[in-house]
C-alpha atoms as a PDB file:
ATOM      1  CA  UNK A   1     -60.356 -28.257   9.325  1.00  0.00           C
ATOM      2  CA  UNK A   2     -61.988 -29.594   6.356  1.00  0.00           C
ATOM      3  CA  UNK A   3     -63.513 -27.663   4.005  1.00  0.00           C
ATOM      4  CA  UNK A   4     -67.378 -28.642   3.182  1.00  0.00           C
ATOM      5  CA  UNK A   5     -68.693 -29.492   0.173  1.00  0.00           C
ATOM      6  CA  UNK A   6     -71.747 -28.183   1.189  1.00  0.00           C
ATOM      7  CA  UNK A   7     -69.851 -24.533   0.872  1.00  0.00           C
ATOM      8  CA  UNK A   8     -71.905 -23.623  -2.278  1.00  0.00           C
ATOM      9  CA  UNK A   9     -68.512 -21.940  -3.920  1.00  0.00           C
ATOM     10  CA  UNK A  10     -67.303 -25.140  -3.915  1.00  0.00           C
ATOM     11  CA  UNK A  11     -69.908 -27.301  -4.355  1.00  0.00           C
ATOM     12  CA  UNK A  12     -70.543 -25.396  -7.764  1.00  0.00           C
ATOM     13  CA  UNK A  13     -66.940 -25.787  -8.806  1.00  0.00           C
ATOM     14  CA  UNK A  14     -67.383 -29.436  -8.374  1.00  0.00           C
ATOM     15  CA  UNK A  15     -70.658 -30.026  -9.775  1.00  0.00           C
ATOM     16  CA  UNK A  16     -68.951 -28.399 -13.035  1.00  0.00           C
ATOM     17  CA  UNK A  17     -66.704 -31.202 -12.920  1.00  0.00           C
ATOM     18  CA  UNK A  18     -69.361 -34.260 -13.283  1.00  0.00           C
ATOM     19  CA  UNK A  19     -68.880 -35.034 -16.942  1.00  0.00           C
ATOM     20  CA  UNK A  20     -65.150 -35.494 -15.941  1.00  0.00           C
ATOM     21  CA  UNK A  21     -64.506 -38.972 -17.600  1.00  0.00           C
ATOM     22  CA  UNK A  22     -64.046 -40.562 -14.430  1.00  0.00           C
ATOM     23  CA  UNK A  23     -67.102 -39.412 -13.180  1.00  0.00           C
ATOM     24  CA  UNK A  24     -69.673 -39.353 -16.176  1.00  0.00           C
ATOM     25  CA  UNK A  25     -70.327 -42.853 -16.349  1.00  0.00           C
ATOM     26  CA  UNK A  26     -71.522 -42.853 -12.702  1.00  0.00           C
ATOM     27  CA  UNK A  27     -73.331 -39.567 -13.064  1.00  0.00           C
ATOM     28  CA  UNK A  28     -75.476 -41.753 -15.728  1.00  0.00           C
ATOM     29  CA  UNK A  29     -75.864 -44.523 -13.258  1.00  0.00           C
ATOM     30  CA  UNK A  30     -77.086 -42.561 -10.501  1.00  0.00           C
ATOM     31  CA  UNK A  31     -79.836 -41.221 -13.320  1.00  0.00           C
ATOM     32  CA  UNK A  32     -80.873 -44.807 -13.951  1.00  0.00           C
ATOM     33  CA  UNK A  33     -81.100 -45.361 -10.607  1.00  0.00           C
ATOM     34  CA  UNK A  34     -83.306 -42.082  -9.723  1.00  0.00           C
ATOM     35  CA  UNK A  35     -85.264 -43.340 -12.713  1.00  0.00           C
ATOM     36  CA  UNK A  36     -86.397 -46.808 -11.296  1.00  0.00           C
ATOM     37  CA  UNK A  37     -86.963 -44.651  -8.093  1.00  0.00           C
ATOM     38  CA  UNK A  38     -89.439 -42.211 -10.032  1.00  0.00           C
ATOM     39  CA  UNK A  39     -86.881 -39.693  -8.359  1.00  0.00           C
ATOM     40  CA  UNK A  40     -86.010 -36.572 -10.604  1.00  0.00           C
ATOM     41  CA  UNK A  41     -82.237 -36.484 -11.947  1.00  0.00           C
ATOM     42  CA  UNK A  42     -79.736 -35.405  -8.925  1.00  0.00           C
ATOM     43  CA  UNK A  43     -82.061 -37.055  -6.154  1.00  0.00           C
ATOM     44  CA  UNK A  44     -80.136 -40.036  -5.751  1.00  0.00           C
ATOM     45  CA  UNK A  45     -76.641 -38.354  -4.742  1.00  0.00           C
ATOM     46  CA  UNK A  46     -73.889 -37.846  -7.308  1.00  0.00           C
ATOM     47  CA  UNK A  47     -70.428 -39.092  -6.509  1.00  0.00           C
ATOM     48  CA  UNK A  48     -68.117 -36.554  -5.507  1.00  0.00           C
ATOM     49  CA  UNK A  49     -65.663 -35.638  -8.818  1.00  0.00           C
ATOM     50  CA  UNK A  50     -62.719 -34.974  -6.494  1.00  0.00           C
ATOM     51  CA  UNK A  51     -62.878 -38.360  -5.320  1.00  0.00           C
ATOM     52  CA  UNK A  52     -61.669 -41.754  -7.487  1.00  0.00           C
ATOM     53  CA  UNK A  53     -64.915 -42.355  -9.713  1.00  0.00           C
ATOM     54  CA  UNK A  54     -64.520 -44.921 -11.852  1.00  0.00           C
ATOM     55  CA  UNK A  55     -60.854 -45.218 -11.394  1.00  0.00           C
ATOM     56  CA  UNK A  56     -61.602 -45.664  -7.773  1.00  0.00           C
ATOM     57  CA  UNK A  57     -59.874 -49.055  -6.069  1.00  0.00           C
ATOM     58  CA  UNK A  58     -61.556 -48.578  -2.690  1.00  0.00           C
ATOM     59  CA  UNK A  59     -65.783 -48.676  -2.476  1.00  0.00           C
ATOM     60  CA  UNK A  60     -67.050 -47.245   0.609  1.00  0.00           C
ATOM     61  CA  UNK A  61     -70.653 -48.416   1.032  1.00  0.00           C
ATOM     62  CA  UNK A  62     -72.238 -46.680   3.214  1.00  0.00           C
ATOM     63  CA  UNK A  63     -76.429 -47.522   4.430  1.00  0.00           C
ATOM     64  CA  UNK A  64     -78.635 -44.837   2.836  1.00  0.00           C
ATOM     65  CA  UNK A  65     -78.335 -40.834   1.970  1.00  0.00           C
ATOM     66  CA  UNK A  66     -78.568 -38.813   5.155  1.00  0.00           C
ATOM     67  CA  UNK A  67     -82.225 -36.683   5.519  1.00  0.00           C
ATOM     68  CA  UNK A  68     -80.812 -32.867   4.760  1.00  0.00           C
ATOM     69  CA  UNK A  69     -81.813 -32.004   8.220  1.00  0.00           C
ATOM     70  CA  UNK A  70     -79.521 -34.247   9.724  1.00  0.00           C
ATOM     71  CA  UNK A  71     -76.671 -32.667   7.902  1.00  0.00           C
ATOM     72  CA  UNK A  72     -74.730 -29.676   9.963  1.00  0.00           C
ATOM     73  CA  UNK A  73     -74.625 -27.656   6.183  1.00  0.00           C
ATOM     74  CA  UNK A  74     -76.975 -29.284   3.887  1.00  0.00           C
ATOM     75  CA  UNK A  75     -78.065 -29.787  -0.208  1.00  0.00           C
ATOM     76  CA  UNK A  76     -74.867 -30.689  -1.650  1.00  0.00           C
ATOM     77  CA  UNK A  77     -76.417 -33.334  -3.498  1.00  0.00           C
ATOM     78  CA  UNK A  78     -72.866 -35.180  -3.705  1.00  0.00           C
ATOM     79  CA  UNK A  79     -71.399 -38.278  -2.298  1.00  0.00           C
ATOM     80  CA  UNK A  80     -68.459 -36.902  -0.344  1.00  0.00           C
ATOM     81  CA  UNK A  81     -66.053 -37.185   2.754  1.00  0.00           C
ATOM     82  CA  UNK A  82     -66.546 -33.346   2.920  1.00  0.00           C
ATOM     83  CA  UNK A  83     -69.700 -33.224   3.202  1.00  0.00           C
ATOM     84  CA  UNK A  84     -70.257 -31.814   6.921  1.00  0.00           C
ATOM     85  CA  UNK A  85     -72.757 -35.026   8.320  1.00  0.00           C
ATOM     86  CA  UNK A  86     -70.893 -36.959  11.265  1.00  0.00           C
ATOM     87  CA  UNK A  87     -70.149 -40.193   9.058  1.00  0.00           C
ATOM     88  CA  UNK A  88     -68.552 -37.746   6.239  1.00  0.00           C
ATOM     89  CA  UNK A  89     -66.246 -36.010   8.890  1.00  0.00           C
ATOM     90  CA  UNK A  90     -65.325 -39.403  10.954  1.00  0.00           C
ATOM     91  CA  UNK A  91     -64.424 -40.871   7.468  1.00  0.00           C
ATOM     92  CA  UNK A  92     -62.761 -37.912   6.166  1.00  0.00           C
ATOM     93  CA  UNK A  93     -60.222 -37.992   9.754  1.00  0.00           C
ATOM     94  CA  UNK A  94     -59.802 -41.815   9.061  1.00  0.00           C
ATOM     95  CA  UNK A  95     -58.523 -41.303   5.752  1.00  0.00           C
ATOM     96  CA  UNK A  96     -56.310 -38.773   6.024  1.00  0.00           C
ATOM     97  CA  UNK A  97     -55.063 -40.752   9.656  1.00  0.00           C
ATOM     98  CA  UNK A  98     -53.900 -43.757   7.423  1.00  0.00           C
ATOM     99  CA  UNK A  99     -52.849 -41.545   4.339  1.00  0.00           C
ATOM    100  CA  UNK A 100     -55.862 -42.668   2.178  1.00  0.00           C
ATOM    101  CA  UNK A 101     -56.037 -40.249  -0.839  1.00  0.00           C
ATOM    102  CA  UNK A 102     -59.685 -39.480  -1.610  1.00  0.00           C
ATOM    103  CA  UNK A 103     -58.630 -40.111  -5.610  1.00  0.00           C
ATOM    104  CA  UNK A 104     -58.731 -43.723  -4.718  1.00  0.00           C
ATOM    105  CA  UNK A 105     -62.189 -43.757  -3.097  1.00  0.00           C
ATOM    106  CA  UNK A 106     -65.547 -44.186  -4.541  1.00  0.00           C
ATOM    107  CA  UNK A 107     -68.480 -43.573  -1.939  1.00  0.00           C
ATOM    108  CA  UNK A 108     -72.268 -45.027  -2.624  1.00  0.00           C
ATOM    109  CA  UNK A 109     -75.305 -46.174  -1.039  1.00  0.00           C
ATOM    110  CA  UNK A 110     -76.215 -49.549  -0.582  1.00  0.00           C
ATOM    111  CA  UNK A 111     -79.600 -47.973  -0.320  1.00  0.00           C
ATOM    112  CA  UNK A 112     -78.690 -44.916  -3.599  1.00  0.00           C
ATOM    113  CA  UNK A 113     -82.195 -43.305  -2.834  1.00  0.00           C
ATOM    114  CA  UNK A 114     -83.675 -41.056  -0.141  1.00  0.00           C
ATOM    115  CA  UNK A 115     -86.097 -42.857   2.204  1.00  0.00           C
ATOM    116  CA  UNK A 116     -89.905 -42.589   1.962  1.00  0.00           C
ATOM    117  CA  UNK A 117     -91.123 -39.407   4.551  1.00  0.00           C
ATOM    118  CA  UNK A 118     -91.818 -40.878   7.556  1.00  0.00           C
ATOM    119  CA  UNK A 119     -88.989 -43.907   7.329  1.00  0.00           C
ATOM    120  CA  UNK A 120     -85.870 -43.645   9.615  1.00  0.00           C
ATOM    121  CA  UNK A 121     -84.225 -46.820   8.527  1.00  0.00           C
ATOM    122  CA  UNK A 122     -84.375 -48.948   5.332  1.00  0.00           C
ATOM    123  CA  UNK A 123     -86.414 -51.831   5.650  1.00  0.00           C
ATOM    124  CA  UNK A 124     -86.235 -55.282   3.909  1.00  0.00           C
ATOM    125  CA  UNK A 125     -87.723 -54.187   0.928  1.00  0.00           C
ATOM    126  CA  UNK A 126     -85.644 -51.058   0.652  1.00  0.00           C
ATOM    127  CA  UNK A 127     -82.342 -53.055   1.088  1.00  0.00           C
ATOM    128  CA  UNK A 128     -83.317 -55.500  -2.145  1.00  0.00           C
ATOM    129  CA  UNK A 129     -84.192 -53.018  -4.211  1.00  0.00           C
ATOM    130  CA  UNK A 130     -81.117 -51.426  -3.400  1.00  0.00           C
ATOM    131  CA  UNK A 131     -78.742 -54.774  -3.564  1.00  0.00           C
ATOM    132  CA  UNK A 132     -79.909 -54.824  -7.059  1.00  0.00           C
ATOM    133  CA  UNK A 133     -77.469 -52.196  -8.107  1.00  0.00           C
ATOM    134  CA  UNK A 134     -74.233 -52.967  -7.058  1.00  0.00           C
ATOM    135  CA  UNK A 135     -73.317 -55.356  -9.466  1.00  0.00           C
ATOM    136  CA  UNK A 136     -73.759 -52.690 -12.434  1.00  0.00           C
ATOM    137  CA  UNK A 137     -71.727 -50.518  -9.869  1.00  0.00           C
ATOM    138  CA  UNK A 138     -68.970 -52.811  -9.508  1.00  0.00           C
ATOM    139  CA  UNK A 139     -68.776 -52.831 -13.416  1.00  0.00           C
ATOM    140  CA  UNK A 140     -67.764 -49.182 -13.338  1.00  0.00           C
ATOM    141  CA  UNK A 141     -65.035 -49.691 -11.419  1.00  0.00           C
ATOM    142  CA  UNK A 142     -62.744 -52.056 -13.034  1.00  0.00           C
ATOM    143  CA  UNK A 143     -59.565 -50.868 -10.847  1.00  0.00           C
ATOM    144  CA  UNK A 144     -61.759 -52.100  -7.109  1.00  0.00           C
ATOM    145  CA  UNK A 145     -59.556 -53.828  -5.186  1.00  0.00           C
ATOM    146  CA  UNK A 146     -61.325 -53.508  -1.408  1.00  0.00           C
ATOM    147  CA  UNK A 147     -64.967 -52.880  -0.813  1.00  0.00           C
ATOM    148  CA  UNK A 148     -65.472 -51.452   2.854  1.00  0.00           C
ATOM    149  CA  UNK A 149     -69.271 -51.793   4.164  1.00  0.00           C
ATOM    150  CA  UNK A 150     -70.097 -49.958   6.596  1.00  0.00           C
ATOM    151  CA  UNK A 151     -73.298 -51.007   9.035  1.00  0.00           C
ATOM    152  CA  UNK A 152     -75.772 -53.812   9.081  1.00  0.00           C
ATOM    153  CA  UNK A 153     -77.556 -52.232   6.044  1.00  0.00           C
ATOM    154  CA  UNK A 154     -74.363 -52.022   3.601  1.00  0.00           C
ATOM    155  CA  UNK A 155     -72.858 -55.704   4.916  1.00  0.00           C
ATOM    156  CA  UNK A 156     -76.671 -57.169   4.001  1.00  0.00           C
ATOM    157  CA  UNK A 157     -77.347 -55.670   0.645  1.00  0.00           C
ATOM    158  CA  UNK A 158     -73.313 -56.842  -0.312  1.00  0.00           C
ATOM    159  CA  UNK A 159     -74.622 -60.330   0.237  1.00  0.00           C
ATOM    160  CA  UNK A 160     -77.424 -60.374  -1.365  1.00  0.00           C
ATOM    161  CA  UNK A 161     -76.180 -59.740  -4.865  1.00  0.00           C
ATOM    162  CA  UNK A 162     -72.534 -59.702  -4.812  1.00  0.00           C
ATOM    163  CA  UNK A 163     -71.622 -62.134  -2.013  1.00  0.00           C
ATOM    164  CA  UNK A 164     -69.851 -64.070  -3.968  1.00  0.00           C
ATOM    165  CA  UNK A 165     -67.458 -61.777  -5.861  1.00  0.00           C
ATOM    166  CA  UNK A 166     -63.895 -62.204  -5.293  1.00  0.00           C
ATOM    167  CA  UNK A 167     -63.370 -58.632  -4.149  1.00  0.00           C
ATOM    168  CA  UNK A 168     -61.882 -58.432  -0.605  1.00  0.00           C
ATOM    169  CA  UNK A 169     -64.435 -56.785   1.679  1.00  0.00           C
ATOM    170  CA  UNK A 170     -64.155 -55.354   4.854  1.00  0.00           C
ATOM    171  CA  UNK A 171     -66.945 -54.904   7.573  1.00  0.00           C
ATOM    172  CA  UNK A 172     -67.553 -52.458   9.638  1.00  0.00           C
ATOM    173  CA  UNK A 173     -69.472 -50.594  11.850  1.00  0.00           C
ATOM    174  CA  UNK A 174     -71.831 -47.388  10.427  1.00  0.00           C
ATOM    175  CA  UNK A 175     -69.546 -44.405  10.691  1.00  0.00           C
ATOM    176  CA  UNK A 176     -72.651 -42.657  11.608  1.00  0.00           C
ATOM    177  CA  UNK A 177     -73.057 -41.319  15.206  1.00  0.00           C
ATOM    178  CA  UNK A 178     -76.032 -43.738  16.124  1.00  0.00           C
ATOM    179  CA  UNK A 179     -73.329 -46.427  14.258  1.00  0.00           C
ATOM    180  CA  UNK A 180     -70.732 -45.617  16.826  1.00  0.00           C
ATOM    181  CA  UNK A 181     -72.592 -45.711  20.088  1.00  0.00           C
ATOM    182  CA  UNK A 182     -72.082 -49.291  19.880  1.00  0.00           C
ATOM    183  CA  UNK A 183     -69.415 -50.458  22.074  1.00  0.00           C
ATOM    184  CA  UNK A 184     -66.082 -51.197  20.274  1.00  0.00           C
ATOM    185  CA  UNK A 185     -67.213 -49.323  17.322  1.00  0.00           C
ATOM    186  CA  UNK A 186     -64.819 -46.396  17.001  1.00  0.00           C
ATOM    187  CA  UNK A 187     -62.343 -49.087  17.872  1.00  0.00           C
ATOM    188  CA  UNK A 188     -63.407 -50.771  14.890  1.00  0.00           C
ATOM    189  CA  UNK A 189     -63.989 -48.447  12.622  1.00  0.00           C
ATOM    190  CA  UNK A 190     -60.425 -47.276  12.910  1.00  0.00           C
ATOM    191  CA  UNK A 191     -59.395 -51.169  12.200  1.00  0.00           C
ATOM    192  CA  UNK A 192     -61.393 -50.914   8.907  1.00  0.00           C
ATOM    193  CA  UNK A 193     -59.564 -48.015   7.241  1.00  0.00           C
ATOM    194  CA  UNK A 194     -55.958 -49.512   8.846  1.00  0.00           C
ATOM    195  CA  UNK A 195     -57.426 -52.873   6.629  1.00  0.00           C
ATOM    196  CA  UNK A 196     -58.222 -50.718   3.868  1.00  0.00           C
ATOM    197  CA  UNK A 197     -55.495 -48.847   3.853  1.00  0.00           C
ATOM    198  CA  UNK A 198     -53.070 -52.435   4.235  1.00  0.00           C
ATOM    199  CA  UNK A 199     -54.857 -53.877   1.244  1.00  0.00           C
ATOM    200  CA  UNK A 200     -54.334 -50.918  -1.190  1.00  0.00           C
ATOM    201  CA  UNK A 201     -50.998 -49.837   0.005  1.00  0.00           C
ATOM    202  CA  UNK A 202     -49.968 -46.140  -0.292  1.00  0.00           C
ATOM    203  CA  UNK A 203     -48.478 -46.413  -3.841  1.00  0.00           C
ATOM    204  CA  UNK A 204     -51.158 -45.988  -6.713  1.00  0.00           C
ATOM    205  CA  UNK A 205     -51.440 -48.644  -8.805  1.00  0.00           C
ATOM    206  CA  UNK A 206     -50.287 -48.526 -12.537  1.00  0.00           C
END
């Protein structure tokens, strides 16, 4: 059973750990980013310290931060696989099925902020403004080596501004349980972290 990072014992323990090197710089980002949102500091989510930060070589992008409600323990304010919404948890099995350490992993947003009240899904306008990020993301990560994207919203904004990098992606279905009603999607979503998991190999890199 995995434990949540929306247990506040832990969640506290973690957030003491966000001007850990590897996490600092993307702490900052996520500022800038809340900034151009006219969102206070912490509302666009903060990537989980446990996970790879900016020595990450695998980013998961997922479509947009889930609504607090929608989340079985909510307010962590962190991007993590232990967070307890479905696309956290089916993630979280995935990697640990295909021995994916969580140290290698950086998580984001291709949309980073909360949608307006009264939005359910990102629009056009929401998905450019968002595109418009992950280039200075990609900087923080010098070690990427495989970008996973994860639902219509994560494979469009990838194209928009980064399309033609040279970093390996691999597309996917949203991990999200609306995501996987699709036909063929849990099927596929297992193939992306097998892919993932093939192109980074289980041996960190020196």
């Amino acid at each position: 059973m995995q434990k949540g990072a929306n247990d506040w014992v832990h969640v506290r323990m973690k957030r003491r750990d966000l001007q850990l090197p590897h996490v600092a710089p993307l702490v900052a980002y996520a500022d800038q980013v809340a900034a151009a949102y006219d969102l206070e500091p912490g509302q666009v989510p903060y990537p989980d310290p446990g996970h790879g930060g900016t020595e990450a070589e695998v980013l998961i992008l997922f479509s947009h931060p889930a609504r607090a409600s929608e989340n079985t323990l909510d307010g962590s304010g962190l991007l993590s696989l232990e967070n307890q919404d479905d696309a956290s948890a089916v993630c979280f099995d995935h990697c640990v099925r295909v021995g994916l350490a969580f140290d290698r992993l950086m998580l984001w947003n291709a949309v980073p902020a909360p949608l307006p009240k009264g939005t359910s899904q990102p629009t056009s306008p929401h998905v450019r403004k968002g595109a418009a990020w992950l280039p200075g993301l990609v900087e923080l990560l010098p070690r990427l080596r495989v970008v996973a994207l994860l639902g219509t919203v994560a494979r469009d904004a990838w194209a928009l501004t980064c399309g033609d990098s040279e970093l390996p992606t691999v597309v996917g279905p949203s991990p999200g349980a609306r995501g996987l009603k699709s036909r063929g999607a849990p099927e596929r979503l297992a193939e992306v972290f097998d892919e993932v998991a093939a192109a980074v190999g289980k041996a960190h890199t020196s």
